[in-house]
N, C-alpha and C. Protein backbone atom coordinates (compact mmCIF):
# COMPACT_ATOMS: atom_id res chain seq x y z
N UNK A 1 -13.17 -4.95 11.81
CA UNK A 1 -12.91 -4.60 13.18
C UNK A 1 -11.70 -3.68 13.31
N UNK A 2 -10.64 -3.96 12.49
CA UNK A 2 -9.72 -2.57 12.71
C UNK A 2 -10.45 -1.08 12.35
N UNK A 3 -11.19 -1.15 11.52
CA UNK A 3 -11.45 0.62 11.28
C UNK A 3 -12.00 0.72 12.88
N UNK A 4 -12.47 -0.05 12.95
CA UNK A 4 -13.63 0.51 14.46
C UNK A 4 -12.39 0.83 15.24
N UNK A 5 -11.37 -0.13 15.80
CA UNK A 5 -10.88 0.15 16.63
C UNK A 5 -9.46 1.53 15.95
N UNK A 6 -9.46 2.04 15.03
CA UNK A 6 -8.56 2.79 14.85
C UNK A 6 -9.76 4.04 14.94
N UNK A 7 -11.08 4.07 14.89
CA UNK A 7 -11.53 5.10 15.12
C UNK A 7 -12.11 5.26 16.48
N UNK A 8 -12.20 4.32 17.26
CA UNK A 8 -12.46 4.65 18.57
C UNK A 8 -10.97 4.83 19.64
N UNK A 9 -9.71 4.25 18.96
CA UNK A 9 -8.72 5.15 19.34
C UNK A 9 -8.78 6.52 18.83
N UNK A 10 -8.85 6.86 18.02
CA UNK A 10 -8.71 8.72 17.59
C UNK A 10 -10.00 9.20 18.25
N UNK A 11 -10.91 8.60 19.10
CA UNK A 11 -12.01 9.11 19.83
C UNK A 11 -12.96 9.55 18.97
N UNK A 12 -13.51 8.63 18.06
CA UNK A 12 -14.39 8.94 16.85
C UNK A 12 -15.45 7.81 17.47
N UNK A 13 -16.23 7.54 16.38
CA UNK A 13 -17.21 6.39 16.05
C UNK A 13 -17.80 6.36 14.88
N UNK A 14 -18.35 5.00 14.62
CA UNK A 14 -19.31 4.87 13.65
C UNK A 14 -20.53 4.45 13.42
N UNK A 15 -21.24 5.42 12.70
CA UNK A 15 -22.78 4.82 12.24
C UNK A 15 -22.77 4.05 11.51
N UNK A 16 -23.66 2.63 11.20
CA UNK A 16 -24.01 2.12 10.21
C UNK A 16 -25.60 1.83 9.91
N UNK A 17 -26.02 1.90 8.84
CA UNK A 17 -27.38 1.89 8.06
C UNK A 17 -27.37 0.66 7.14
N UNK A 18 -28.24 -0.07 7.10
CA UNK A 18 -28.24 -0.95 6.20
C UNK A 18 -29.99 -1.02 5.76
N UNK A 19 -30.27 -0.83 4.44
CA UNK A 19 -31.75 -1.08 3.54
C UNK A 19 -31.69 -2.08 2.64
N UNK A 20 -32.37 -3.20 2.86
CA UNK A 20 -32.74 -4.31 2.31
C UNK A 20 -33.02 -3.47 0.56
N UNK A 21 -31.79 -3.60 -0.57
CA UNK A 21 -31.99 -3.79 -1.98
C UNK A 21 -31.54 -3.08 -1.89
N UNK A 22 -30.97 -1.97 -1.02
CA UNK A 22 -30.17 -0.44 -1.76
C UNK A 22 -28.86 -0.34 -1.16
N UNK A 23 -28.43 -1.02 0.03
CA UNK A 23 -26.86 -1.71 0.23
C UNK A 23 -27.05 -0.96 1.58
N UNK A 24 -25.64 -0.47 1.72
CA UNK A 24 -25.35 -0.14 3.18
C UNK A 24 -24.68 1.48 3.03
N UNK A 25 -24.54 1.96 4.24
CA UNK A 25 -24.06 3.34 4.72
C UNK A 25 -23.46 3.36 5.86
N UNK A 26 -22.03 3.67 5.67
CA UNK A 26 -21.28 3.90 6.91
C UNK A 26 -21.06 5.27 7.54
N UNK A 27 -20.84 5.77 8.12
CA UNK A 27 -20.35 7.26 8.52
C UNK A 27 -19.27 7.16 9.82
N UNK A 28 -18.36 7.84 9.14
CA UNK A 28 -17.13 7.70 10.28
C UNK A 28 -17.35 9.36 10.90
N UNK A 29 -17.18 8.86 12.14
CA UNK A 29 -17.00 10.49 12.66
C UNK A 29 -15.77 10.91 13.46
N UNK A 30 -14.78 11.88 13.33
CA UNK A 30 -13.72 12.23 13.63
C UNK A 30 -13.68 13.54 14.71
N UNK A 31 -12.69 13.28 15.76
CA UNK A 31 -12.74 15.03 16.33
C UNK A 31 -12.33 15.42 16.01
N UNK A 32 -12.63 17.11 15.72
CA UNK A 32 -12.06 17.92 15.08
C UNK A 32 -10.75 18.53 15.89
N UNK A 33 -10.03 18.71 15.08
CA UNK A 33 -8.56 19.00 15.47
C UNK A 33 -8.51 21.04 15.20
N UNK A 34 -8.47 21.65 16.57
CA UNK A 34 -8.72 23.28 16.51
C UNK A 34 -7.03 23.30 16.12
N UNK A 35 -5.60 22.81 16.53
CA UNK A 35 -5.08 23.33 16.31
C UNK A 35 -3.81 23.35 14.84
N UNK A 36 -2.73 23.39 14.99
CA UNK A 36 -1.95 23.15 13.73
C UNK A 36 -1.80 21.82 13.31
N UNK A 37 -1.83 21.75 12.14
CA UNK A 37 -1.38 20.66 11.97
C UNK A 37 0.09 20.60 11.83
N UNK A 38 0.46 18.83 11.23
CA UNK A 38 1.82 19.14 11.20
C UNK A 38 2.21 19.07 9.77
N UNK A 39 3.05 19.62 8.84
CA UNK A 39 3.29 19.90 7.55
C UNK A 39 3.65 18.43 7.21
N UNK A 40 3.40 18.16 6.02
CA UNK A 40 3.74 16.80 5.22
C UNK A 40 4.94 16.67 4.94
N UNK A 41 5.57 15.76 5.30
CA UNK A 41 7.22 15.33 5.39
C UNK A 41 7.31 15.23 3.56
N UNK A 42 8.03 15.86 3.06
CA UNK A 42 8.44 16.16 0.95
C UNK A 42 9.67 14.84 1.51
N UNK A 43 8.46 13.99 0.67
CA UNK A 43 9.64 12.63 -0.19
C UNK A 43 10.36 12.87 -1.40
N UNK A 44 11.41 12.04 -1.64
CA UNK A 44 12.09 12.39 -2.70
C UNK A 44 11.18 12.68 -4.33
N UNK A 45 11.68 13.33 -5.37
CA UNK A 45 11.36 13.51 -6.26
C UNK A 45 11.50 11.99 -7.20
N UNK A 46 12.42 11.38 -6.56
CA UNK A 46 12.62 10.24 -7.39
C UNK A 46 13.44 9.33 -6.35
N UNK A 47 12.19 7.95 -5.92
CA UNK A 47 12.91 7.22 -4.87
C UNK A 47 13.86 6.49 -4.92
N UNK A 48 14.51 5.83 -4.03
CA UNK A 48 15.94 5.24 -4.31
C UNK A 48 15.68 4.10 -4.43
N UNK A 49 16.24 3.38 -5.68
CA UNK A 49 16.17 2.30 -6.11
C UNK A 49 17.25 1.12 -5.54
N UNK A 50 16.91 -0.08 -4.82
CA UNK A 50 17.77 -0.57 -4.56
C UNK A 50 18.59 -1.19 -5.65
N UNK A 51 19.85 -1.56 -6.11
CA UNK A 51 20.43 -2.78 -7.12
C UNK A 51 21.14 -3.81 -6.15
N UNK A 52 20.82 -5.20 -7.53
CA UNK A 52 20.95 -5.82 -7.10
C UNK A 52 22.56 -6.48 -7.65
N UNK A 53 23.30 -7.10 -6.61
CA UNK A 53 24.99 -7.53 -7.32
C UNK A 53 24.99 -9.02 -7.09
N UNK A 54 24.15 -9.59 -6.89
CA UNK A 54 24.12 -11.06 -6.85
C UNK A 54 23.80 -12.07 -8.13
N UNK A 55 24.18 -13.18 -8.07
CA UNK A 55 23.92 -13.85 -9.07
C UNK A 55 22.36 -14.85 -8.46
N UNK A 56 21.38 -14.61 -9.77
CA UNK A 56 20.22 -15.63 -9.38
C UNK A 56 20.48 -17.11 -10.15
N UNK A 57 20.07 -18.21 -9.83
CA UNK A 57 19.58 -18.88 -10.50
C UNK A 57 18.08 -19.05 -10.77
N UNK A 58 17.05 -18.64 -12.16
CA UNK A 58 16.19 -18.82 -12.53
C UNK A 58 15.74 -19.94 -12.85
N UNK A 59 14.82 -20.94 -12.39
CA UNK A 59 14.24 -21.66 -13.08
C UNK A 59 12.80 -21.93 -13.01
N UNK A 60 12.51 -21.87 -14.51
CA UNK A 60 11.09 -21.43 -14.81
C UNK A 60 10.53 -22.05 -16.07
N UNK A 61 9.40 -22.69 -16.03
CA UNK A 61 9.17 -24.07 -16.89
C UNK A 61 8.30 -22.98 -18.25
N UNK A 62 7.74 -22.16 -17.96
CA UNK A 62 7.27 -21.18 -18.81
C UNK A 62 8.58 -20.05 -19.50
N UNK A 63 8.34 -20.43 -21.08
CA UNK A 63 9.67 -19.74 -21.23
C UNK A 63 9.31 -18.21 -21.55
N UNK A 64 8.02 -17.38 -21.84
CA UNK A 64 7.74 -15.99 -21.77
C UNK A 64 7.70 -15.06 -20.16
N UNK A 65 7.59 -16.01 -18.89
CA UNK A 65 7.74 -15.91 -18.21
C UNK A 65 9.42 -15.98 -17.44
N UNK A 66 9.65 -16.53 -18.18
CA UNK A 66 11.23 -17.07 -17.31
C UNK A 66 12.05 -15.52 -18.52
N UNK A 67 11.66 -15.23 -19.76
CA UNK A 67 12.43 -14.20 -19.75
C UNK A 67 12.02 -12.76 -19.61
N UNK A 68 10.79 -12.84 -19.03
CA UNK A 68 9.95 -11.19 -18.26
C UNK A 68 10.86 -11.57 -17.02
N UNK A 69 11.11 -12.37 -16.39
CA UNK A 69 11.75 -12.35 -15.21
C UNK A 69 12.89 -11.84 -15.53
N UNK A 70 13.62 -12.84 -16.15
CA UNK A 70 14.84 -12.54 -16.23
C UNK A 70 15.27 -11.23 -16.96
N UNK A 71 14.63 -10.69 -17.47
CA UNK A 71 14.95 -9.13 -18.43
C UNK A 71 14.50 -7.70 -16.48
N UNK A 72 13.90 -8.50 -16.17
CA UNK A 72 13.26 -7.16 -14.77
C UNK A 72 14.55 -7.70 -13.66
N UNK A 73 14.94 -8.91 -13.82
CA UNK A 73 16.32 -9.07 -12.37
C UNK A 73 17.84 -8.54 -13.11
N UNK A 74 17.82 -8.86 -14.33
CA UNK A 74 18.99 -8.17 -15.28
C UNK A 74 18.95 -6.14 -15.20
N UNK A 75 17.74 -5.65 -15.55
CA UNK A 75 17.78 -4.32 -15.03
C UNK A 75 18.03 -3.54 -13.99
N UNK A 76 17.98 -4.75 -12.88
CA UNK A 76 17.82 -4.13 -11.38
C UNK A 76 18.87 -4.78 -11.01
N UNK A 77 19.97 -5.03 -12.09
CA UNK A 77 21.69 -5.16 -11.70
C UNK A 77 21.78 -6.45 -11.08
N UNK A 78 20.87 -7.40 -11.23
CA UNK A 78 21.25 -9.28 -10.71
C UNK A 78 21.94 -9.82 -12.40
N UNK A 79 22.72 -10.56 -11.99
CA UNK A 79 23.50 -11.74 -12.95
C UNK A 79 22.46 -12.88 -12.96
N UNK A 80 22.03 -13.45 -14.43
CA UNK A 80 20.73 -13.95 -14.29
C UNK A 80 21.36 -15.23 -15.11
């Protein structure tokens, strides 16, 4: 139910087809837009990573798990 209603806000609609053994067919239909568009906002080349300065306490009954954790919260600057 959201596609429907995000395409009957943009003033579209949709067909659907359905054949017993060969599945289904949707078709979205869109208005066409005559004029400019708007240019794609350029994200960073390399996003900003948050760090972390806190101390965790881990506890984790699996010990290959408790140190994949703890090696990924140690990189990303937590006291583990």
């Amino acid at each position: 139910m959201t596609v429907c209603g995000i395409v009957k806000q943009s003033g579209g609609y949709i067909w659907a087809y359905r054949e017993l053994g060969k599945g289904s067919t949707f078709k979205v239909y869109l208005p066409r837009v005559d004029g400019p568009t708007e240019e794609p906002v350029e994200e960073h080349a390399h996003p900003v990573t948050k760090r972390g300065a806190e101390t965790i306490l881990l506890v984790e009954d699996e010990e290959a798990v408790r140190q994949l954790i703890q090696t990924v919260l140690a990189e990303h600057g937590y006291d583990v």
